[in-house]
Structure formats: C-alpha cells, structure tokens
N, C-alpha and C. Protein backbone atom coordinates (compact mmCIF):
# COMPACT_ATOMS: atom_id res chain seq x y z
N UNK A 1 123.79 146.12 99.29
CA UNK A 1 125.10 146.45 99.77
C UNK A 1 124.95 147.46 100.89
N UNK A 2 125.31 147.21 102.18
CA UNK A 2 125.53 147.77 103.29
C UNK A 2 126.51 149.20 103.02
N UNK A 3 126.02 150.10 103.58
CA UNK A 3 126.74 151.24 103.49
C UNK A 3 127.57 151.93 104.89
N UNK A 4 128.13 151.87 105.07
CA UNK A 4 129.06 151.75 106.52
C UNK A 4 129.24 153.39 106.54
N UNK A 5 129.96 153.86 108.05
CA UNK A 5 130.12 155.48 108.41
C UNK A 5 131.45 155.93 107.38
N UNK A 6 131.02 156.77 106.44
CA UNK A 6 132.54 157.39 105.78
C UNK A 6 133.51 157.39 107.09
N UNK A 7 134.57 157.34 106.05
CA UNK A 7 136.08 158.15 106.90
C UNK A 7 135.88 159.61 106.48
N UNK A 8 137.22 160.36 106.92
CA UNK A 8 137.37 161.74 107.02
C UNK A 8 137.14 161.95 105.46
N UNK A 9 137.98 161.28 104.37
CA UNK A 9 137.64 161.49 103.05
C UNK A 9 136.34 160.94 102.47
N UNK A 10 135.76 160.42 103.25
CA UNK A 10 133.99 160.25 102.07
C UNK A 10 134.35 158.71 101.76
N UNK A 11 135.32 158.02 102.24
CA UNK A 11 135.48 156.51 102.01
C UNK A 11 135.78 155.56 102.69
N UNK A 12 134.59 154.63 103.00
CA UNK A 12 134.64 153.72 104.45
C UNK A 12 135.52 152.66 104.27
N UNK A 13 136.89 152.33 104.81
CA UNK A 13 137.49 151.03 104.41
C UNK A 13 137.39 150.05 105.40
N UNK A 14 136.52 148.83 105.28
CA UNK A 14 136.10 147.90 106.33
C UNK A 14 137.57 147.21 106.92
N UNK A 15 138.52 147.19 106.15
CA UNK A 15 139.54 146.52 106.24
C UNK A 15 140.60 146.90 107.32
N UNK A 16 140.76 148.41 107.04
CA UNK A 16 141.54 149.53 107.21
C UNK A 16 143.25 149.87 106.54
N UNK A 17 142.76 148.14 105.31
CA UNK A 17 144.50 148.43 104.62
C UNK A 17 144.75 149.99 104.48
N UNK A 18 143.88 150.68 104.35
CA UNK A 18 144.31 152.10 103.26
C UNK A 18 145.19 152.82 104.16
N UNK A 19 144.29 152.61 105.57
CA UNK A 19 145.10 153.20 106.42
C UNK A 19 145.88 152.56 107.26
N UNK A 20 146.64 151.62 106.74
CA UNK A 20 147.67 150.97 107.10
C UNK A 20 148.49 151.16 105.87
N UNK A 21 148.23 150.98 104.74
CA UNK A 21 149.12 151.76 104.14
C UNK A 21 149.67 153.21 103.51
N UNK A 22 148.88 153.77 104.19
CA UNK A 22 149.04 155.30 104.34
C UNK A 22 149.79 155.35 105.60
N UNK A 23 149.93 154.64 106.38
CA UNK A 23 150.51 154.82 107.65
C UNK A 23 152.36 154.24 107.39
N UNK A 24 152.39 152.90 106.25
CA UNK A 24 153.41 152.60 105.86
C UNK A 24 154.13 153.63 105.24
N UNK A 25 153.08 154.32 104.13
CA UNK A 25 154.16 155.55 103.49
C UNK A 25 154.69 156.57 103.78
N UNK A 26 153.71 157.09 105.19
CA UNK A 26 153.85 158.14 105.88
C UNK A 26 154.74 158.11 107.02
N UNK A 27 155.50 156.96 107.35
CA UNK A 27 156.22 156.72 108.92
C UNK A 27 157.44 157.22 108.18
N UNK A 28 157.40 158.15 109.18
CA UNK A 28 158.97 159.19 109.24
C UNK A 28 159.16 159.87 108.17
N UNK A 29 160.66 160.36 108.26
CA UNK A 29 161.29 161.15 107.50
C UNK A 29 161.40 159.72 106.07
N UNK A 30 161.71 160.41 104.85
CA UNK A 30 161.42 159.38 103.81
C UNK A 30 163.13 158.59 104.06
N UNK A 31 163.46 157.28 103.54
CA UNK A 31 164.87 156.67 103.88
C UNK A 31 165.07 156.41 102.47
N UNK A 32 166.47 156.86 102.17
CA UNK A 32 167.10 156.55 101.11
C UNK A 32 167.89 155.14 101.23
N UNK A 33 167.50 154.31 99.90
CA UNK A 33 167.85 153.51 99.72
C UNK A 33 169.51 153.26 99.30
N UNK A 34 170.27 152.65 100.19
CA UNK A 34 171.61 152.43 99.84
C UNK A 34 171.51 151.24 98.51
N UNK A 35 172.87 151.76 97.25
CA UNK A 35 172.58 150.72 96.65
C UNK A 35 174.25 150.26 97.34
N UNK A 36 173.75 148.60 96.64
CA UNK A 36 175.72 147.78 96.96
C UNK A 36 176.58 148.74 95.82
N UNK A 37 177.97 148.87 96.54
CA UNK A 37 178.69 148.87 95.80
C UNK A 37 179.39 148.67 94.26
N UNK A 38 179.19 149.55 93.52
CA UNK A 38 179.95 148.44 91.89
C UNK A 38 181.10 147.30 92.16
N UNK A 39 180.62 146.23 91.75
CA UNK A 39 181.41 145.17 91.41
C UNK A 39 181.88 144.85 89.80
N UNK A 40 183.06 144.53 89.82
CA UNK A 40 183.24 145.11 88.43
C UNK A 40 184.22 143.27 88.03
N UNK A 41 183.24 142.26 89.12
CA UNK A 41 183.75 140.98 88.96
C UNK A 41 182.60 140.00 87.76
N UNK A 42 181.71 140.52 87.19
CA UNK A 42 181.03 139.87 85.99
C UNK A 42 181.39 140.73 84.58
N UNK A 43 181.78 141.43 84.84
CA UNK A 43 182.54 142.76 83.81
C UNK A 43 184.13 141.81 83.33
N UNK A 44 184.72 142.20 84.51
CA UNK A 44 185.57 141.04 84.34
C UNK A 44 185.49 139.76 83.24
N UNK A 45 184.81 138.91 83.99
CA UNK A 45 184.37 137.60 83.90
C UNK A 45 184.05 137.41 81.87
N UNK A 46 183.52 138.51 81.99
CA UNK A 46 182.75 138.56 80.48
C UNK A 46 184.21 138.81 79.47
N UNK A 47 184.53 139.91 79.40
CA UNK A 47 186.31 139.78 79.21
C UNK A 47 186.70 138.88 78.70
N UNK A 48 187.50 138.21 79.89
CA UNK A 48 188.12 136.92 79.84
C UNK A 48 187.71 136.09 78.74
N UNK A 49 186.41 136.10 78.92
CA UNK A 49 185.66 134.81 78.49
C UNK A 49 186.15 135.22 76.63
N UNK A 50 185.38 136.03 76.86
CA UNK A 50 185.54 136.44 74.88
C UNK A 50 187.24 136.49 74.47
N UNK A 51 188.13 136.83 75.59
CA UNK A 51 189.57 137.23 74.74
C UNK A 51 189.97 135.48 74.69
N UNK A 52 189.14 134.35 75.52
CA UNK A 52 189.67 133.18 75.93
C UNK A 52 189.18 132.35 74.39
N UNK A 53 187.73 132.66 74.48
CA UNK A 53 187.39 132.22 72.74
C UNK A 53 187.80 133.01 71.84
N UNK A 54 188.31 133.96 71.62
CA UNK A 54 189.68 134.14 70.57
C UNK A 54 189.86 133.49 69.94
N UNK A 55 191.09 133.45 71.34
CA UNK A 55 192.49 132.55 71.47
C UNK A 55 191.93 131.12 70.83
N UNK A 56 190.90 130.19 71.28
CA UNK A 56 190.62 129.38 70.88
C UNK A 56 190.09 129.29 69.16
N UNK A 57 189.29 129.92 69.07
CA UNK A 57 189.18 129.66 67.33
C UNK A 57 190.39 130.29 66.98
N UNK A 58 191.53 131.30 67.24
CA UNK A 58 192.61 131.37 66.69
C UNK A 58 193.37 130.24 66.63
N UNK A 59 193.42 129.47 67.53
CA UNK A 59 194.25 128.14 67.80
C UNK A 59 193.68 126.86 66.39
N UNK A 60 192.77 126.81 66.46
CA UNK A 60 191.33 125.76 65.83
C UNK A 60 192.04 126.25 64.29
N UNK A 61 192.21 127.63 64.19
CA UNK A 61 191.77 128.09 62.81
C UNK A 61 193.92 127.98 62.15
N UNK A 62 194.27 128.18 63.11
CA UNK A 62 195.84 127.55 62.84
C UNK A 62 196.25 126.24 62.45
N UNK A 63 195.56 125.63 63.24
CA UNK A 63 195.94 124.18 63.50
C UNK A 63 195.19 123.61 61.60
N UNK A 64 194.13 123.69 61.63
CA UNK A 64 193.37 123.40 60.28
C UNK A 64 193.71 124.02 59.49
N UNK A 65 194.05 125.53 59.06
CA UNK A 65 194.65 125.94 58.29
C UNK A 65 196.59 125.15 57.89
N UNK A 66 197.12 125.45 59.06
CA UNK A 66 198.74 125.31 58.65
C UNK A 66 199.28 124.07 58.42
C-alpha cells in the first residue's frame, strides 16, 4: 500500500471528498431550515372519517336491532 503526502491533519485523502465535504459544511453562515406551515387538512380528514363510521354502525345497529 502506497503511502501518499499527509494533509495538514496527518491524513492523505486521494479523493478529496473530506474536503469537499468539509467545504459543504463549512460554506457560510449556518441556514435555518424553514418548515411548511401546519396543515390541519389530514387532522380533519381523520375526524370525519371516525364520526362518519359512527353514524354508520349506529345506523347498521338500528336497522338490525329495531
């Protein structure tokens, strides 16, 4: 195994990912990630759904019962 010239830290990277991604983590000031907005339309959705099957085995359980 070929032993190549260290870098500044004592570790030769033939590639130079390291310092491409040291260069990714290091560009600029750090950026905060925006999140989306709350959507409160599967919240909803879920709701509905359960007060809708209720209604339905209430209906089911009338009809067979009365």
């Amino acid at each position: 195994m070929a032993h190549n010239t260290p870098g500044p830290e004592g570790n030769y990277d033939p590639a130079g990912s390291t310092q491409m991604f040291r260069a990714f983590v290091d560009d600029g000031a750090p950026r905060r990630r925006q999140e989306p907005p709350a959507r409160s339309g599967p919240r909803v959705g879920l709701i509905a759904g359960v007060v809708l099957a209720l209604v339905v085995v209430a209906a089911v359980a009338w009809l067979a019962l009365g």
